[in-house]
C-alpha atoms as a PDB file:
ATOM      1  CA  UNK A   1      26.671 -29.382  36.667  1.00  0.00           C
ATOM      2  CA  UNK A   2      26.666 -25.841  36.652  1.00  0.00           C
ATOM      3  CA  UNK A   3      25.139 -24.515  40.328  1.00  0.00           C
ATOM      4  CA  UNK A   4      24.627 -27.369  41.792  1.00  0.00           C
ATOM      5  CA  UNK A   5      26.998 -26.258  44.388  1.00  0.00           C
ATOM      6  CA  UNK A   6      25.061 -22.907  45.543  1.00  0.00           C
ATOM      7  CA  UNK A   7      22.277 -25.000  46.375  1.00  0.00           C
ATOM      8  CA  UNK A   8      21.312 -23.920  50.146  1.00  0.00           C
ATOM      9  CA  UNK A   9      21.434 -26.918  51.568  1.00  0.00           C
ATOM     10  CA  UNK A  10      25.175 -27.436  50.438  1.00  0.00           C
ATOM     11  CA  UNK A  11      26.209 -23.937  51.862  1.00  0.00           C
ATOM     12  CA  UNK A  12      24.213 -24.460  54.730  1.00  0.00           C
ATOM     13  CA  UNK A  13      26.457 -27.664  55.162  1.00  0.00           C
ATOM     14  CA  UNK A  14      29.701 -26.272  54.294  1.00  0.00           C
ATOM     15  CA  UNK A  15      28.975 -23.746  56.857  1.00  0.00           C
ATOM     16  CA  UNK A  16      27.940 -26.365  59.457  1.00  0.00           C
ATOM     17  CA  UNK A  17      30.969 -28.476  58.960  1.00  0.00           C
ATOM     18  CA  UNK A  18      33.378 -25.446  58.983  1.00  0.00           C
ATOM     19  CA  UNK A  19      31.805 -24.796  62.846  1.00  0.00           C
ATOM     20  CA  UNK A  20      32.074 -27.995  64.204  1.00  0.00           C
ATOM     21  CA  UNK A  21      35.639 -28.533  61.900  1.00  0.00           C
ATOM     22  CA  UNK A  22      36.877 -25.327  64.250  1.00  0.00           C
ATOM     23  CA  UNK A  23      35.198 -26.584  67.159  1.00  0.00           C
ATOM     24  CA  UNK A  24      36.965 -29.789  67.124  1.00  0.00           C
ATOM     25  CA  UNK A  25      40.164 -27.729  67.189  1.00  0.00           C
ATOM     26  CA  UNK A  26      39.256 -24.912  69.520  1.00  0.00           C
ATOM     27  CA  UNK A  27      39.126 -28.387  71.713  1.00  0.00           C
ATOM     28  CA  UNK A  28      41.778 -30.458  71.064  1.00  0.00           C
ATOM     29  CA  UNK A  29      44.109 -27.396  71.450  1.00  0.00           C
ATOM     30  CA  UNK A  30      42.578 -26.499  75.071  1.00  0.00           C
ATOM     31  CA  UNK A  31      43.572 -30.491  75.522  1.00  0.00           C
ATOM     32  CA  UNK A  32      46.809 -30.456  74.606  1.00  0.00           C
ATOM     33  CA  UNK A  33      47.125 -26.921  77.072  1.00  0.00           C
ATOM     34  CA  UNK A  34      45.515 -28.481  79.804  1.00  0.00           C
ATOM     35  CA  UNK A  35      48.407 -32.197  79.355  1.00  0.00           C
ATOM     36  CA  UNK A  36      51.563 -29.742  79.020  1.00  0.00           C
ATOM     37  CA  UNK A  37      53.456 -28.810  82.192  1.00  0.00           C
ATOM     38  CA  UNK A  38      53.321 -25.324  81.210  1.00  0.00           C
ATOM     39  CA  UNK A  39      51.548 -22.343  80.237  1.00  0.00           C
ATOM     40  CA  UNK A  40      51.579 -22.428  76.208  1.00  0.00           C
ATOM     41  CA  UNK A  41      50.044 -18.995  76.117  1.00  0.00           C
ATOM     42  CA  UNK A  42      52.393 -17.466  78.908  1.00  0.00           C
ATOM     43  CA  UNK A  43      55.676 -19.406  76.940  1.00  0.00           C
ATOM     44  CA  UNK A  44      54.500 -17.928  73.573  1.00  0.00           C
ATOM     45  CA  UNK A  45      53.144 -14.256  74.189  1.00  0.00           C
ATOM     46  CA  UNK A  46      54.941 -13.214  77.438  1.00  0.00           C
ATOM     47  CA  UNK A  47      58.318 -15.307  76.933  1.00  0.00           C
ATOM     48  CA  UNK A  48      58.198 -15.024  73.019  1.00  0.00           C
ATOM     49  CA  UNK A  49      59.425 -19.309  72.995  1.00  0.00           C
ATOM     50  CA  UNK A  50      59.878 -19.363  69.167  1.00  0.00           C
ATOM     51  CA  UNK A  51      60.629 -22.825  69.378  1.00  0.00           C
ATOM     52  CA  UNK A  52      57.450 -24.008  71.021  1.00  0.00           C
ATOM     53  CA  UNK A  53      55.687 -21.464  68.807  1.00  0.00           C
ATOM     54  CA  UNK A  54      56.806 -23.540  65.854  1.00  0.00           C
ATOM     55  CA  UNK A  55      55.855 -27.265  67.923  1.00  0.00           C
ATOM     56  CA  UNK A  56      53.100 -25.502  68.214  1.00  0.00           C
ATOM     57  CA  UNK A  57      52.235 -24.143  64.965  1.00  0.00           C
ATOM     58  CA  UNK A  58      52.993 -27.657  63.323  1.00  0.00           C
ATOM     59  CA  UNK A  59      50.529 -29.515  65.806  1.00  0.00           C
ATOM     60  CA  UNK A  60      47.507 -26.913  64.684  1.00  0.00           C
ATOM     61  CA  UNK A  61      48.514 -28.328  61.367  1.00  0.00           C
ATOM     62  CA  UNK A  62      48.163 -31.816  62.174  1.00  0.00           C
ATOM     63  CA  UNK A  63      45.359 -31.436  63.940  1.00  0.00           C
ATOM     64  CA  UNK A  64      43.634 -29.133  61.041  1.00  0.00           C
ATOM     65  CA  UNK A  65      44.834 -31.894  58.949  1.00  0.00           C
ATOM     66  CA  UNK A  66      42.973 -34.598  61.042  1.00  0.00           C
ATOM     67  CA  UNK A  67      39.670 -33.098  61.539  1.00  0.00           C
ATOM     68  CA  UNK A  68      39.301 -31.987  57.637  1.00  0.00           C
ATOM     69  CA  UNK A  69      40.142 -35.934  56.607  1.00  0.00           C
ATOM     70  CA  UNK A  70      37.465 -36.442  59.041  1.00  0.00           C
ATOM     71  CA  UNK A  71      35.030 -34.340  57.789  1.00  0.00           C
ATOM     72  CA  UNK A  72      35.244 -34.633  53.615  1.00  0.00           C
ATOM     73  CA  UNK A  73      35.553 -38.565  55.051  1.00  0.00           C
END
């Protein structure tokens, strides 16, 4: 049981499934920019919204959450 892991075809994989795992994201955030009324990157860098910074931080987490489960399956 030893290396099996370092096989190439498993790193090659985990690598694979890390892009499309960010991918995925890199997505459903530009979604979820595009359905608010608002600018979210306006409100958080220029206005400094803490509050919406931490609605938003907590949605990348359930959305990081979601696409892993989906992944490992």
């Amino acid at each position: 049981m030893g290396m099996e892991w370092l096989r190439a075809g498993a790193v090659f994989g985990s690598i694979l499934y890390a892009l499309i795992g960010v991918l995925v994201f890199w997505l459903s955030f530009i979604v979820i920019d595009k359905l608010t009324p608002y600018n979210l990157w306006e409100e958080l860098v220029e206005k400094q919204n803490v509050a919406l910074g931490v609605v938003v931080g907590a949605m990348c987490l359930g959305i990081s959450v979601i696409v892993a489960a989906a992944i490992h399956g």
